[in-house]
Protein backbone atom coordinates (compact mmCIF):
# COMPACT_ATOMS: atom_id res chain seq x y z
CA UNK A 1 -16.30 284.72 26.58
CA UNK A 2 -13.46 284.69 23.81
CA UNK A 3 -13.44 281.62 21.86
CA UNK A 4 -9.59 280.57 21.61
CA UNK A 5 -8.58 278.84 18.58
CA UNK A 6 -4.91 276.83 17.96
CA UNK A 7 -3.53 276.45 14.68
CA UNK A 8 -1.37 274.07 14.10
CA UNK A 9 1.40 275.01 11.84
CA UNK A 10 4.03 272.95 11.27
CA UNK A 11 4.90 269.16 12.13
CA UNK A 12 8.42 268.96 12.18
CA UNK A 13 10.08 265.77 10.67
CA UNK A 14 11.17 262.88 12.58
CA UNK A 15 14.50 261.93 13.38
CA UNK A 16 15.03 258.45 12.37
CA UNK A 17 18.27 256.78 13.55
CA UNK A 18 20.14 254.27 11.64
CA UNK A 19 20.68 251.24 14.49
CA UNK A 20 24.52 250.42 14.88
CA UNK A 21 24.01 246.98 15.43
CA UNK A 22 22.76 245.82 11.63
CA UNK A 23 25.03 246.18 8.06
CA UNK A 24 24.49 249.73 6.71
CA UNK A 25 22.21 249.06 3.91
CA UNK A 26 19.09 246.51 5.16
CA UNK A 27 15.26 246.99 3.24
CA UNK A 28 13.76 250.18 4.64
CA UNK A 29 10.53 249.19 6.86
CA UNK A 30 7.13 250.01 7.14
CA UNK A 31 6.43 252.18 9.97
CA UNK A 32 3.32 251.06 10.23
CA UNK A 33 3.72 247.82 10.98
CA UNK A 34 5.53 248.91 14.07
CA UNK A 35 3.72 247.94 17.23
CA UNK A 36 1.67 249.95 19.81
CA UNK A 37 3.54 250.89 23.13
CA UNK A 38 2.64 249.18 25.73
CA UNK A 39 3.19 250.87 29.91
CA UNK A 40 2.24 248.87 32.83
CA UNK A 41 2.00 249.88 35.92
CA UNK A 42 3.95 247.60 38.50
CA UNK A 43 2.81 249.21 41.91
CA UNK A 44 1.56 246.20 43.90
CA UNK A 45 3.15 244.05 45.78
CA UNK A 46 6.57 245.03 46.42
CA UNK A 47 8.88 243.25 49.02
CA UNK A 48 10.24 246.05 51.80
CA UNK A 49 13.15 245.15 54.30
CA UNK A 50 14.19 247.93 56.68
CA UNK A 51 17.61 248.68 57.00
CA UNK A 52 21.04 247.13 55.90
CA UNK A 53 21.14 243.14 54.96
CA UNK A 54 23.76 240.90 55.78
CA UNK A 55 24.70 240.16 52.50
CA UNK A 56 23.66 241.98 49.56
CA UNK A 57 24.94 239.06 46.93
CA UNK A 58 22.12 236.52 48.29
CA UNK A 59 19.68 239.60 48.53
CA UNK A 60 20.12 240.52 44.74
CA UNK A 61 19.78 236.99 43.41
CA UNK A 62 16.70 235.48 41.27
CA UNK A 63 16.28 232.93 44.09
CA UNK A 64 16.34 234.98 47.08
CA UNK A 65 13.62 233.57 49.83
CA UNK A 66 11.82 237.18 50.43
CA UNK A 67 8.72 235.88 52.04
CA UNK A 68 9.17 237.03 55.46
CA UNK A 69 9.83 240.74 53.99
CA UNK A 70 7.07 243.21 54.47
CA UNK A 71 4.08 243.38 52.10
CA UNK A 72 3.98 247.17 50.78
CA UNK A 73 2.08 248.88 47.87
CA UNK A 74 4.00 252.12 46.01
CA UNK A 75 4.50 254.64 46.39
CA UNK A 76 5.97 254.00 49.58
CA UNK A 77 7.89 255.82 51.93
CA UNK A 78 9.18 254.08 54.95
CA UNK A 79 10.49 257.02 56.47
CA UNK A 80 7.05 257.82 58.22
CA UNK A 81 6.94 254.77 59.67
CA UNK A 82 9.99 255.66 61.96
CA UNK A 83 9.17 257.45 65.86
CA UNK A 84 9.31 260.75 66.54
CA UNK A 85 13.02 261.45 68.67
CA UNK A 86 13.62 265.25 69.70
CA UNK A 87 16.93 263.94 69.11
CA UNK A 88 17.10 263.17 65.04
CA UNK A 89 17.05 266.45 62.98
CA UNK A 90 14.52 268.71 62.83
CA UNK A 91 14.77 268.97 59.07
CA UNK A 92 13.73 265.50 58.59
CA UNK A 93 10.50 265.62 61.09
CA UNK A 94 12.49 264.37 63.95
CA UNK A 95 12.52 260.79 61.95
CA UNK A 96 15.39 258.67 62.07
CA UNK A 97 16.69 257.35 58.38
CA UNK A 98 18.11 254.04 57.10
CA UNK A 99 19.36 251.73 54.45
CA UNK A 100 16.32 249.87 53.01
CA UNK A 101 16.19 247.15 50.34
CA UNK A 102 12.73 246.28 47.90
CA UNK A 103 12.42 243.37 45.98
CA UNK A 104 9.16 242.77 43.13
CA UNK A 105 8.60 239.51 41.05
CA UNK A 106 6.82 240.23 38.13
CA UNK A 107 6.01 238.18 34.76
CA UNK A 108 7.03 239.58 31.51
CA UNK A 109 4.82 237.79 28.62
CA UNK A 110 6.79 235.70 25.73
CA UNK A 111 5.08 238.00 23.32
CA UNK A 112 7.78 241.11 24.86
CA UNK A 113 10.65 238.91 23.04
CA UNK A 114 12.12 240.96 20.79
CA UNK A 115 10.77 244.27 21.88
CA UNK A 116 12.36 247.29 23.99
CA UNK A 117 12.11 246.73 27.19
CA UNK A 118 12.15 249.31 29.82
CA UNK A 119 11.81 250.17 33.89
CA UNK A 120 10.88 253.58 34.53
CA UNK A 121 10.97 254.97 38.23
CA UNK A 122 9.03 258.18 39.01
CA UNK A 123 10.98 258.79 42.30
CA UNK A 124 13.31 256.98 44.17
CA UNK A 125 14.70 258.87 47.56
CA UNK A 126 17.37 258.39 47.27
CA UNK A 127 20.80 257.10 45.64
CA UNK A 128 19.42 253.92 44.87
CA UNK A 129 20.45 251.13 42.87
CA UNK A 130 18.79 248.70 40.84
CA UNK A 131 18.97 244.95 39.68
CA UNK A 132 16.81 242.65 37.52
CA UNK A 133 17.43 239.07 37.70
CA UNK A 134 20.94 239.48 39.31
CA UNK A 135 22.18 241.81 36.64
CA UNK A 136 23.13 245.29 38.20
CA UNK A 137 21.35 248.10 36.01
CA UNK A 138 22.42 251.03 37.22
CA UNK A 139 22.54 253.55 39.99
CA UNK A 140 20.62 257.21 40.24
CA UNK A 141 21.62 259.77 42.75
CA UNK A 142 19.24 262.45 42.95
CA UNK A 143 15.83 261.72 44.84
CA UNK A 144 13.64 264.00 42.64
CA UNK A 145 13.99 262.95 39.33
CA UNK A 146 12.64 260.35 37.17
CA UNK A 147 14.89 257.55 35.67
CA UNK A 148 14.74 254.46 33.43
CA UNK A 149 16.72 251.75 32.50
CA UNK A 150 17.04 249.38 29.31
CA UNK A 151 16.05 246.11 30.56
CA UNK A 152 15.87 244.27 27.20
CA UNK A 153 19.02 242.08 27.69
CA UNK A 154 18.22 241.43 31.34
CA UNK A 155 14.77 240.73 30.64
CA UNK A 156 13.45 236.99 30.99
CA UNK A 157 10.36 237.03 28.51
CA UNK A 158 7.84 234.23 29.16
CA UNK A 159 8.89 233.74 32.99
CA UNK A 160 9.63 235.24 36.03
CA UNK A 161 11.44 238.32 36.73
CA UNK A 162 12.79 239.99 40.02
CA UNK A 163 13.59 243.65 40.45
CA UNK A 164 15.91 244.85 43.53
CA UNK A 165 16.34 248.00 44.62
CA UNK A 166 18.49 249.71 47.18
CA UNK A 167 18.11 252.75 48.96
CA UNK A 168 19.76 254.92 50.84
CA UNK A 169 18.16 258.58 52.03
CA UNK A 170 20.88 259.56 54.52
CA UNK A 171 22.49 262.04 52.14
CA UNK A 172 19.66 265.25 51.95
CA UNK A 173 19.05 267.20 49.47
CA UNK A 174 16.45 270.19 51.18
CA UNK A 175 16.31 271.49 54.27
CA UNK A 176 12.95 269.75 55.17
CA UNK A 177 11.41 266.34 55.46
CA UNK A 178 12.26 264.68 52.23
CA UNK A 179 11.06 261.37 52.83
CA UNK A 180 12.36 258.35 52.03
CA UNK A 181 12.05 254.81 49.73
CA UNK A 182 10.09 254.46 46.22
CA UNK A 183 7.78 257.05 46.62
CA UNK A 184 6.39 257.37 43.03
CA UNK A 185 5.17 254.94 40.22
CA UNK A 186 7.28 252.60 38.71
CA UNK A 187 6.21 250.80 35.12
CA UNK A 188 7.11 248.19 32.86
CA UNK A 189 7.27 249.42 28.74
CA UNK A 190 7.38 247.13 26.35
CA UNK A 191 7.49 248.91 22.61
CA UNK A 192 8.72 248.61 19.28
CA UNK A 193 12.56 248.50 18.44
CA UNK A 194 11.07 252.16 16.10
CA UNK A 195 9.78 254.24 18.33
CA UNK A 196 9.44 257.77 20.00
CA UNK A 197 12.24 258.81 22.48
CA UNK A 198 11.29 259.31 26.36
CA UNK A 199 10.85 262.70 26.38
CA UNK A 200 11.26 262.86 22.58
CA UNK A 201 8.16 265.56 22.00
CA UNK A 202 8.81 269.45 22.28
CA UNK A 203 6.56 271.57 21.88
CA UNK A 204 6.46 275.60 20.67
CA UNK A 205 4.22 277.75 20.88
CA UNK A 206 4.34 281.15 19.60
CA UNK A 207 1.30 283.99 19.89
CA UNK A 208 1.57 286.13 16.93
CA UNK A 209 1.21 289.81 18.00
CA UNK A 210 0.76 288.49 21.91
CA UNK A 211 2.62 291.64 23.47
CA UNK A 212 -0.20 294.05 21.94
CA UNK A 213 -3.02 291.53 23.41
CA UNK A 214 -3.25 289.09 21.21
CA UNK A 215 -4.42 286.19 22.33
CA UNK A 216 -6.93 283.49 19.81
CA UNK A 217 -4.23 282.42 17.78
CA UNK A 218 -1.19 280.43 18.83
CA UNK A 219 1.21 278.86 16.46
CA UNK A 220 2.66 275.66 17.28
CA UNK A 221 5.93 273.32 16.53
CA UNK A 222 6.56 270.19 17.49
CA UNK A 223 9.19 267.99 17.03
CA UNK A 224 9.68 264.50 18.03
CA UNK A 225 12.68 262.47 18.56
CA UNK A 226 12.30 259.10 17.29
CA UNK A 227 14.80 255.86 17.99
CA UNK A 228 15.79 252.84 15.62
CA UNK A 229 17.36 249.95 17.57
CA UNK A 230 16.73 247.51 14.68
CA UNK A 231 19.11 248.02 12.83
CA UNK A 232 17.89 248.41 9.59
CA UNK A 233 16.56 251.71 7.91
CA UNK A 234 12.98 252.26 8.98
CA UNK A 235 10.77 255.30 7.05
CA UNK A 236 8.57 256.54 9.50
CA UNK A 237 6.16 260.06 8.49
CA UNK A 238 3.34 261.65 9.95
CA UNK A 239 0.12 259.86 10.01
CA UNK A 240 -2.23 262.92 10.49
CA UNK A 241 -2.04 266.75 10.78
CA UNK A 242 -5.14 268.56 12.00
CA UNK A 243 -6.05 272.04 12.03
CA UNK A 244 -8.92 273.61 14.28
């Protein structure tokens, strides 16, 4: 067999953004002395009510009594847990669909203070609508995409926190059984005020010669988006470029 070998050709620079919150001209940082992101994931014990509630205001609130909701582990999707009716829509697997609310205490460590603070949902079906702590963070339509929200205002480090979510799956999107509720991951980040965008690495690759059958050399570019929300000027520079 061939042996396929990458080079590695160029590392493009990062983007470093000068925070708007700070004066214009601080003492440029270390990158270095950044900390280490940090993902956890928050799949366990999640609060489910089925259907509407009488009123969402109490439902939302830090102090909400949730202990007679239902126990349930993500991903999750409720909509199986419906009966059969020749009568619903065939598209949906003869299952009915509903309004459904999830709530999730969770404890955010004192250490977080000062960080950036994010929720990120793998898959919420769908339109749902989120709060932390009472605060309303926003609102995401479409059932098959990922989203995440800023939670570093909202945030309550060294104590108790409560995420709510609403959902609502009546609207469809396909023409088949789509399912319905938090039915992918959902995590907690906690990283530096410096750091790499979601989504901030692209990646090129280019196979010199690869329309005449080329094929153990690939040439690669990657750039990476990287964030400031500190306000100050920050250097930041590639730590290590390898080639192999």
């Amino acid at each position: 067999m061939r042996k396929t070998f990458y080079r590695l050709r160029r590392i493009l620079a990062c983007l470093v953004v000068l925070g708007v919150s700070g004066p214009a001209k601080l003492p440029a940082k270390n990158a270095e002395s950044v900390s280490v992101r940090q993902e956890t994931l928050i799949d366990q014990d999640w609060r489910f009510h089925s259907g509407e509630v009488a009123s969402s205001n109490q439902v939302i609130a830090k102090n909400y009594d949730d202990a007679q909701w239902q126990r349930v582990q993500l991903p999750h999707d409720y909509g199986l847990d419906g009966h059969y009716d020749p009568t619903n829509l065939r598209q949906r697997g003869y299952l009915p669909v509903d309004v459904a609310w999830y709530r999730k205490h969770f404890f955010i460590s004192k250490s977080d203070q000062g960080e950036i603070l994010q929720l990120e949902f793998g898959g919420i079906f769908r339109d749902s609508q989120v709060w932390l702590n009472g605060e309303f963070l926003g609102s995401h339509a479409s059932g098959y995409t990922g989203f995440h929200f800023d939670i570093s205002k909202a945030a309550r480090c060294g104590g108790d926190n409560v995420i709510v979510v609403r959902v609502d799956p009546r609207e469809r999107e396909g023409w088949r059984y789509e399912g319905a509720g938090i039915y992918r991951h959902v995590y907690y980040r906690a990283m530096s005020p410096v750091h790499v965008a979601n989504y901030g690495t692209y990646v090129i690759s280019t196979v010199p010669n690869g329309n005449e059958g080329a094929a153990d050399v690939a040439e690669l570019t990657i750039e990476t988006a990287v964030e400031n929300h500190d306000g100050a000027l920050t250097q930041v520079r590639q730590l290590e470029s390898r080639n192999r």
